[in-house]
PDB file of N, CA and C in Angstrom:
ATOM      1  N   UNK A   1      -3.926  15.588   6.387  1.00  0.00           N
ATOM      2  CA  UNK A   1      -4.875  14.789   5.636  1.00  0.00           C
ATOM      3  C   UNK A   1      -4.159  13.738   4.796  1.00  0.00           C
ATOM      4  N   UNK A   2      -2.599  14.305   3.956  1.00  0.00           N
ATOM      5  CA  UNK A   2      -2.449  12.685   3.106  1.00  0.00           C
ATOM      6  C   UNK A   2      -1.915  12.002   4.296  1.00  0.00           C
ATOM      7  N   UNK A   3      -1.475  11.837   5.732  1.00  0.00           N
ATOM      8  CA  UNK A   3      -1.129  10.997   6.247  1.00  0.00           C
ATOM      9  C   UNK A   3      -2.407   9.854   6.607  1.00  0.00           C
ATOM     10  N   UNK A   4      -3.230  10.622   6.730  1.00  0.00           N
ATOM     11  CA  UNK A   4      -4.585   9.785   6.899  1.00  0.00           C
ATOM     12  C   UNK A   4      -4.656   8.857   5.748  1.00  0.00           C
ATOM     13  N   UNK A   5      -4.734   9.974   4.651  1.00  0.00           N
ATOM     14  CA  UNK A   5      -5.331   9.042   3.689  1.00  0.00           C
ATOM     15  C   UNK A   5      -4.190   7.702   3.099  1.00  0.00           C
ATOM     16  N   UNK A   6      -3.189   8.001   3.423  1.00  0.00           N
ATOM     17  CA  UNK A   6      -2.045   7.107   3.422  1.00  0.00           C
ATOM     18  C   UNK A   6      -2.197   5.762   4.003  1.00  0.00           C
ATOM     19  N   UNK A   7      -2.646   6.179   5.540  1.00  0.00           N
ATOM     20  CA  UNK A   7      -2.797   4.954   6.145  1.00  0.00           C
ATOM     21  C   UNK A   7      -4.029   4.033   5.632  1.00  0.00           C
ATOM     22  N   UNK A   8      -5.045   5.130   5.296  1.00  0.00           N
ATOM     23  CA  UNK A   8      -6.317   4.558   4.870  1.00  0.00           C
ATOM     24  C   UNK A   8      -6.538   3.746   3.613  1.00  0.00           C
ATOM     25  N   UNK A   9      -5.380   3.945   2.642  1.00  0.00           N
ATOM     26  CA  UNK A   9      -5.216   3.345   1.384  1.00  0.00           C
ATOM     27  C   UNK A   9      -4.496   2.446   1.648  1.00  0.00           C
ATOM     28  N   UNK A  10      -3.485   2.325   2.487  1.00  0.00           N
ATOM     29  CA  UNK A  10      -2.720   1.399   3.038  1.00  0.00           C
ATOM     30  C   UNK A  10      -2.966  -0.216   3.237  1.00  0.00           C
ATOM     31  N   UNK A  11      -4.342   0.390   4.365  1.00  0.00           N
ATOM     32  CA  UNK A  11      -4.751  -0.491   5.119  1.00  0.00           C
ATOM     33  C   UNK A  11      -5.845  -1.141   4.058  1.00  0.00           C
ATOM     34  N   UNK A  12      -7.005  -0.684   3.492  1.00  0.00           N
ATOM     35  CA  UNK A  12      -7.160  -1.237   2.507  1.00  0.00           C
ATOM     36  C   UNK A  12      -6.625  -2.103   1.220  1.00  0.00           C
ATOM     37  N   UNK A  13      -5.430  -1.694   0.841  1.00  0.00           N
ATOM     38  CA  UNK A  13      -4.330  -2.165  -0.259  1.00  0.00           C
ATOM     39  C   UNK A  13      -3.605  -3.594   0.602  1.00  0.00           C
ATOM     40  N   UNK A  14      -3.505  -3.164   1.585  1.00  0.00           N
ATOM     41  CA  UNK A  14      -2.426  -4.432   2.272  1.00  0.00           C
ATOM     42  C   UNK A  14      -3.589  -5.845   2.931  1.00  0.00           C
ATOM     43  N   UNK A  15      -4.904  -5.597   3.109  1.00  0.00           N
ATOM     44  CA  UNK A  15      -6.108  -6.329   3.378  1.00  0.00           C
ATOM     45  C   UNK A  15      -6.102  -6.971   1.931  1.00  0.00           C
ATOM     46  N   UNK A  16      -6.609  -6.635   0.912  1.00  0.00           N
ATOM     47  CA  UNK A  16      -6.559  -6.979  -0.666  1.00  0.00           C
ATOM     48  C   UNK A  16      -5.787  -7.505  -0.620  1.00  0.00           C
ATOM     49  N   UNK A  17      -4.135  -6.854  -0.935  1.00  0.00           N
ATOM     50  CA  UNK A  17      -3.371  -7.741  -1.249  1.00  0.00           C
ATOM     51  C   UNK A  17      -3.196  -9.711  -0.724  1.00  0.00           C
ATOM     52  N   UNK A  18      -3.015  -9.101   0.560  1.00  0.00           N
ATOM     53  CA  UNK A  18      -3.177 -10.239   1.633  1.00  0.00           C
ATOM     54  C   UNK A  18      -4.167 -11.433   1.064  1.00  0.00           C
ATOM     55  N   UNK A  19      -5.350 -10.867   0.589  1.00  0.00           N
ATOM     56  CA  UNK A  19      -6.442 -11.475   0.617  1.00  0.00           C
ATOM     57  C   UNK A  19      -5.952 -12.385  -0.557  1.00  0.00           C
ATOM     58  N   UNK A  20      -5.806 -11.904  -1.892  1.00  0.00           N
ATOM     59  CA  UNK A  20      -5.369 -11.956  -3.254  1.00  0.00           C
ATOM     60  C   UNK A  20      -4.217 -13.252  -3.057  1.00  0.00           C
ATOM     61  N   UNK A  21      -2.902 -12.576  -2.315  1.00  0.00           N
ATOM     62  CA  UNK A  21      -2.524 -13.441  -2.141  1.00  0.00           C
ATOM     63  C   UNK A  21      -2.046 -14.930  -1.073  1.00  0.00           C
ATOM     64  N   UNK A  22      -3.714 -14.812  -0.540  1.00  0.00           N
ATOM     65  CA  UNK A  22      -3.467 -15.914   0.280  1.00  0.00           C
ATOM     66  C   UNK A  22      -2.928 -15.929   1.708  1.00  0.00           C
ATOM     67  N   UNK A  23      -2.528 -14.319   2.095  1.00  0.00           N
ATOM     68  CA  UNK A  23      -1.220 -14.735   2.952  1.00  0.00           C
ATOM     69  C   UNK A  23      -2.359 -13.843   4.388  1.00  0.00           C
ATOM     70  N   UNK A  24      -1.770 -14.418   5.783  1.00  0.00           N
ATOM     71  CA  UNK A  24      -2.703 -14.193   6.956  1.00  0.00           C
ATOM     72  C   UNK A  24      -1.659 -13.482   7.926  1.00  0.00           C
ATOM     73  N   UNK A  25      -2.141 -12.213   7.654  1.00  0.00           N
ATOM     74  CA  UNK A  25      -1.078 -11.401   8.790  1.00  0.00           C
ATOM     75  C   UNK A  25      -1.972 -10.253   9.915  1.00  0.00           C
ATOM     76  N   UNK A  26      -1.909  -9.691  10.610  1.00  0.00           N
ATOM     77  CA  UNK A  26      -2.391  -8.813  11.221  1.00  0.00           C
ATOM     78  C   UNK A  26      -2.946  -7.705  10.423  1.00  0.00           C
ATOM     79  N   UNK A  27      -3.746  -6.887  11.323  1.00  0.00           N
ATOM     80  CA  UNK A  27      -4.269  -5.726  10.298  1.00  0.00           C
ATOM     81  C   UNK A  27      -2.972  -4.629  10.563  1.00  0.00           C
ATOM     82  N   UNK A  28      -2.384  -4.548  11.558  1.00  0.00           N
ATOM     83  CA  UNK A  28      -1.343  -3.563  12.030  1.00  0.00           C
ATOM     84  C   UNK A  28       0.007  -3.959  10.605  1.00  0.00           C
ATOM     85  N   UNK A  29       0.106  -5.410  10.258  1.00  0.00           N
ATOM     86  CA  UNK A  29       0.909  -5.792   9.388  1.00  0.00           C
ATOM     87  C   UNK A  29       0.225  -5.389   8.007  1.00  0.00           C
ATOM     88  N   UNK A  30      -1.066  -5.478   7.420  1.00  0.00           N
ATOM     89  CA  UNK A  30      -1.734  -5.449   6.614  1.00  0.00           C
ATOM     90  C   UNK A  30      -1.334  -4.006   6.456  1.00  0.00           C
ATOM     91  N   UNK A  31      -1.489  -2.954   7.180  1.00  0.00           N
ATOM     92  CA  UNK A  31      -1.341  -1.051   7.109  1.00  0.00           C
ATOM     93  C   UNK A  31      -0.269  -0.682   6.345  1.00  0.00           C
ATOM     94  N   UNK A  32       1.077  -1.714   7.452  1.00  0.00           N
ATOM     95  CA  UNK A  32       2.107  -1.186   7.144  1.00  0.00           C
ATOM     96  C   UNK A  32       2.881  -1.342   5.457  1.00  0.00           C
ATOM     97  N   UNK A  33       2.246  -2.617   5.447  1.00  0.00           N
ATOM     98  CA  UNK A  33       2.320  -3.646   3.987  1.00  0.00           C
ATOM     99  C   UNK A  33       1.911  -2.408   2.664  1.00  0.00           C
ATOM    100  N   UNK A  34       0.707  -2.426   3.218  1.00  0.00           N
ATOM    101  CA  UNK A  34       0.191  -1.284   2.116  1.00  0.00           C
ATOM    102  C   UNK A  34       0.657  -0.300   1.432  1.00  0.00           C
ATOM    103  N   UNK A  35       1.079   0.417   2.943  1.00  0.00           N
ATOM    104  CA  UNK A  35       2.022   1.594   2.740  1.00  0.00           C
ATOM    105  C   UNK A  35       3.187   1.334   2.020  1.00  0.00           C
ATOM    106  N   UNK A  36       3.899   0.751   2.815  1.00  0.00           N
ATOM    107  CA  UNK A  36       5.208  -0.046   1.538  1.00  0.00           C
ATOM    108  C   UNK A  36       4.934  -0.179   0.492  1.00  0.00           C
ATOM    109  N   UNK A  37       3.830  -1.014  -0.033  1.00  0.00           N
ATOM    110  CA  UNK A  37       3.541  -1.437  -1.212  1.00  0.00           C
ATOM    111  C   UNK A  37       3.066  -0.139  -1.953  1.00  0.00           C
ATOM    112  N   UNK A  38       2.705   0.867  -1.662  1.00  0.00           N
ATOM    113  CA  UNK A  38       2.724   2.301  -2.232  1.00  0.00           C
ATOM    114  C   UNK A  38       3.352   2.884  -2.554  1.00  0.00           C
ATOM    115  N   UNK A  39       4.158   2.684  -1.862  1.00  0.00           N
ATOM    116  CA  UNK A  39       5.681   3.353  -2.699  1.00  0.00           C
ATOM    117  C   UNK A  39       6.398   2.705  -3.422  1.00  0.00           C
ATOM    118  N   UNK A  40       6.271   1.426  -3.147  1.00  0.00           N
ATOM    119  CA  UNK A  40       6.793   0.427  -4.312  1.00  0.00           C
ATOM    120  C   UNK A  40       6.159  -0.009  -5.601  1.00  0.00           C
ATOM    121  N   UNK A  41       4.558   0.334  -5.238  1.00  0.00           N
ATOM    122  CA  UNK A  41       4.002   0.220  -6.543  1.00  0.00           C
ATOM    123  C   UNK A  41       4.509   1.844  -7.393  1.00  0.00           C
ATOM    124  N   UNK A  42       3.970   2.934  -6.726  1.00  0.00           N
ATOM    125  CA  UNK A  42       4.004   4.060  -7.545  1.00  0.00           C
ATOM    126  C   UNK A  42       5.643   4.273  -8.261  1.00  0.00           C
ATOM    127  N   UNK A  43       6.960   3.613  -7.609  1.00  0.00           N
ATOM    128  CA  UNK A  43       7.596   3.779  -8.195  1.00  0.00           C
ATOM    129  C   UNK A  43       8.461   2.950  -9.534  1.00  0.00           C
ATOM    130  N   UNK A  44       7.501   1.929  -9.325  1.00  0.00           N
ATOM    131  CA  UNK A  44       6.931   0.929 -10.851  1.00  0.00           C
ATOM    132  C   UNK A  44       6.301   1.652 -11.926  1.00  0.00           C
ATOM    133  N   UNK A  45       5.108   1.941 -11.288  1.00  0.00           N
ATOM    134  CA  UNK A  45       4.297   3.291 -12.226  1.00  0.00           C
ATOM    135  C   UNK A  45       5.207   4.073 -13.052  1.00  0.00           C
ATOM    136  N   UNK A  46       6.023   4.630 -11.758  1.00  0.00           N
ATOM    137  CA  UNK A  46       7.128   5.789 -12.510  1.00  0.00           C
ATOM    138  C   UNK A  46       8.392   5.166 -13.611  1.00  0.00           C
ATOM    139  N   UNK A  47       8.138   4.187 -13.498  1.00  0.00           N
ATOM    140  CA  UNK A  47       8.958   3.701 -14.265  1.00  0.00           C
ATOM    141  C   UNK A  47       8.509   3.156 -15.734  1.00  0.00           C
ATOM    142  N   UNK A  48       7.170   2.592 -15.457  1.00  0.00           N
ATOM    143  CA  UNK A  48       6.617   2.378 -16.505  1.00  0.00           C
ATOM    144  C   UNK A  48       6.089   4.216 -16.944  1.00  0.00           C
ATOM    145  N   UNK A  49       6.124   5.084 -16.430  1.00  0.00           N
ATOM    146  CA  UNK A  49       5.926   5.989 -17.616  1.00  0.00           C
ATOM    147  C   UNK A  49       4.384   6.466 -17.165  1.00  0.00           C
ATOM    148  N   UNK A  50       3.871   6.485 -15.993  1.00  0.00           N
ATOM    149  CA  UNK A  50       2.536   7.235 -15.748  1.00  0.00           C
ATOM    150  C   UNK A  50       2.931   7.787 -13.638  1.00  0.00           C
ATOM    151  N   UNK A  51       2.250   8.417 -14.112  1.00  0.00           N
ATOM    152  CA  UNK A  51       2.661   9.649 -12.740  1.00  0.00           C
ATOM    153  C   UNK A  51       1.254   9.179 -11.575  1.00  0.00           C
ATOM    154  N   UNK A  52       1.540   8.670 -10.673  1.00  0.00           N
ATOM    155  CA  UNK A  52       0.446   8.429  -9.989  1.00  0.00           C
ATOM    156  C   UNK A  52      -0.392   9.295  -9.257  1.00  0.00           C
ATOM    157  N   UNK A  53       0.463  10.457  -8.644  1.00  0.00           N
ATOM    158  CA  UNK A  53       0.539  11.681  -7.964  1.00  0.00           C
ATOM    159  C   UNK A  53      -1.238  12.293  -8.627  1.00  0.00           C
ATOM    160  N   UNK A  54      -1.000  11.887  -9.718  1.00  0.00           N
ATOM    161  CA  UNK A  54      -2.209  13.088 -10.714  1.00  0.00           C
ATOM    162  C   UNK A  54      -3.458  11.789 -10.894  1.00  0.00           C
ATOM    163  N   UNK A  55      -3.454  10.888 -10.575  1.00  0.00           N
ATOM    164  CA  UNK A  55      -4.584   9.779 -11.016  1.00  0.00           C
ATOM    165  C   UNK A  55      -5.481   9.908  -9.531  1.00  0.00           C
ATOM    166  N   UNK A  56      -6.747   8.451  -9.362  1.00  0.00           N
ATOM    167  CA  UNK A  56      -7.591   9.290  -8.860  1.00  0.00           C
ATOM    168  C   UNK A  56      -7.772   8.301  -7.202  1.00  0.00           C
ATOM    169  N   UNK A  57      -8.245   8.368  -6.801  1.00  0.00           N
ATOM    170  CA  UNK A  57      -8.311   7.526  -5.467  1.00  0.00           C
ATOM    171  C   UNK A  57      -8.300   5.752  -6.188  1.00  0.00           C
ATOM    172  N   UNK A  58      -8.896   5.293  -6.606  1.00  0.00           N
ATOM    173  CA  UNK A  58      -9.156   4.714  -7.286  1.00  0.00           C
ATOM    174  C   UNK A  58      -7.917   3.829  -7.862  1.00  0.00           C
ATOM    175  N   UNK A  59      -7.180   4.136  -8.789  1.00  0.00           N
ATOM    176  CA  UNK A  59      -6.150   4.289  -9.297  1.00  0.00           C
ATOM    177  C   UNK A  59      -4.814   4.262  -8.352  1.00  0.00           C
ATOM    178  N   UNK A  60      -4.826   4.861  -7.608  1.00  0.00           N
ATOM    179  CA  UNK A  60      -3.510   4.636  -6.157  1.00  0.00           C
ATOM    180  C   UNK A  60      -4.202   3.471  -5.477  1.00  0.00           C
ATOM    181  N   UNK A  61      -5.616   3.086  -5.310  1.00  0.00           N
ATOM    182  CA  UNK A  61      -5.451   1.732  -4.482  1.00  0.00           C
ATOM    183  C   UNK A  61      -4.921   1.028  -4.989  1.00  0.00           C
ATOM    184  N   UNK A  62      -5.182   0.469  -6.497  1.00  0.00           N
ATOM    185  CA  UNK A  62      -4.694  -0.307  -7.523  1.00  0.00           C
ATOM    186  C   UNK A  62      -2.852  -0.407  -7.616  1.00  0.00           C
ATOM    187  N   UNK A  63      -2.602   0.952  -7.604  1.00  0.00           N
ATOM    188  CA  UNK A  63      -1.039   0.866  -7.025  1.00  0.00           C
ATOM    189  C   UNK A  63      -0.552   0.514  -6.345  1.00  0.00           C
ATOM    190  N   UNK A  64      -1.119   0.466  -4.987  1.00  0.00           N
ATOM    191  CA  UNK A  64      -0.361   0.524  -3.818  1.00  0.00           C
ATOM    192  C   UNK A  64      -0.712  -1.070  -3.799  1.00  0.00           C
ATOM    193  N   UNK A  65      -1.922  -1.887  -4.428  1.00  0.00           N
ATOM    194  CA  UNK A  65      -2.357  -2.907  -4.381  1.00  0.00           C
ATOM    195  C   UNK A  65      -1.000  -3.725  -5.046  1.00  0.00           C
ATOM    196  N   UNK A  66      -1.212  -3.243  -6.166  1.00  0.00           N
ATOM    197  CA  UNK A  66       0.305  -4.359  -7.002  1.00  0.00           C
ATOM    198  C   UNK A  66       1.753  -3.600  -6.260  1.00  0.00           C
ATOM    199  N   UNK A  67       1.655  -2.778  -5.701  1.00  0.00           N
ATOM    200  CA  UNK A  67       3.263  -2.936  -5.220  1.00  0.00           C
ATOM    201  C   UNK A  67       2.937  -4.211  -3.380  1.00  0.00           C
ATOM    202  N   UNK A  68       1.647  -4.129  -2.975  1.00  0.00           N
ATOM    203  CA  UNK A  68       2.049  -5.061  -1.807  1.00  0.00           C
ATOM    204  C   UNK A  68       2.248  -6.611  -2.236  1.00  0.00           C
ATOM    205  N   UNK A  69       1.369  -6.874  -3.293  1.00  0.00           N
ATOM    206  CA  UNK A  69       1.580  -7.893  -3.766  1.00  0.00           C
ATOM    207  C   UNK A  69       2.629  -8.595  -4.146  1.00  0.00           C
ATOM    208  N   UNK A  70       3.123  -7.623  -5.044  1.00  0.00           N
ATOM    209  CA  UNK A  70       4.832  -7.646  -5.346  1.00  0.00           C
ATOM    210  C   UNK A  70       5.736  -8.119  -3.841  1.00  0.00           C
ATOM    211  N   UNK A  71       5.611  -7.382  -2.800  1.00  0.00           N
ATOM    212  CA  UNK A  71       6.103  -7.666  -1.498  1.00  0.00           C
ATOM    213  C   UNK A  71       5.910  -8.655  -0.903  1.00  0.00           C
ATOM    214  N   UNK A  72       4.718  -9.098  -1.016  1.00  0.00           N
ATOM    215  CA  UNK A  72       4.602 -10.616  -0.344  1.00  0.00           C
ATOM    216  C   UNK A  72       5.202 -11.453  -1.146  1.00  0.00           C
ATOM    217  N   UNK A  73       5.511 -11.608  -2.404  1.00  0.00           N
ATOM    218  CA  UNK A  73       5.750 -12.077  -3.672  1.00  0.00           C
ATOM    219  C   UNK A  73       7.769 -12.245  -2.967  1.00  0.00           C
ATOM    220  N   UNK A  74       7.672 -11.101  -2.953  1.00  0.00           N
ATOM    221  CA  UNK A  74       9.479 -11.563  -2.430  1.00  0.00           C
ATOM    222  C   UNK A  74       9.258 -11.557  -1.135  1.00  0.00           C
ATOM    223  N   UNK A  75       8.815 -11.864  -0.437  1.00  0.00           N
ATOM    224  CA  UNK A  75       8.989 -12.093   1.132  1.00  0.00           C
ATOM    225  C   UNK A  75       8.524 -13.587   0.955  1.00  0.00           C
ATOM    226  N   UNK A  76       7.880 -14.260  -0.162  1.00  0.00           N
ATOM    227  CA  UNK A  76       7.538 -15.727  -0.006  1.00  0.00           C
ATOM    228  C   UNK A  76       8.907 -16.346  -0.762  1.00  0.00           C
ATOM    229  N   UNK A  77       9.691 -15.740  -1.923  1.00  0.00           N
ATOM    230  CA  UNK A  77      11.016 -15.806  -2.454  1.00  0.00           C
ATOM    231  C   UNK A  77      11.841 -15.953  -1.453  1.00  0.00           C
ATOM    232  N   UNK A  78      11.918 -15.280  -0.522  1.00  0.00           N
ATOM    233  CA  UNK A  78      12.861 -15.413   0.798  1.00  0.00           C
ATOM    234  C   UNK A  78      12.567 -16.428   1.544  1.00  0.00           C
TER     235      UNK A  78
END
């Protein structure tokens, strides 16, 4: 089940992001984006000092949302 829901937050988070910032990629790119951006957001989180693990669906899209963002953010830097 979290692999599902992984992809499923993913793919949602990396659509948003995308959207947010402008940028036009596949939905297969959009999934993977997400996912990345999930682990890159939550380990921002962890750094700023809140545990994502324990927050609510809700709350991890929002994560996984600002870590893809962040990613397109340095992939447009590059």
């Amino acid at each position: 089940m979290g692999f599902l829901y992984s992809i499923l937050i993913g793919g949602v988070a990396g659509y948003i992001a995308s959207r947010i910032m402008e940028s036009h990629h596949s939905a297969l790119f959009n999934i993977i984006l997400g996912i990345v951006g999930g682990f890159v957001g939550g380990f921002i989180a962890r750094r700023l000092g809140n545990d994502p693990d324990n927050d609510g669906l809700f709350m991890n899209l929002l994560i996984a949302v600002g870590g893809a963002i962040v990613l397109i953010f340095i992939g447009r830097l590059l």
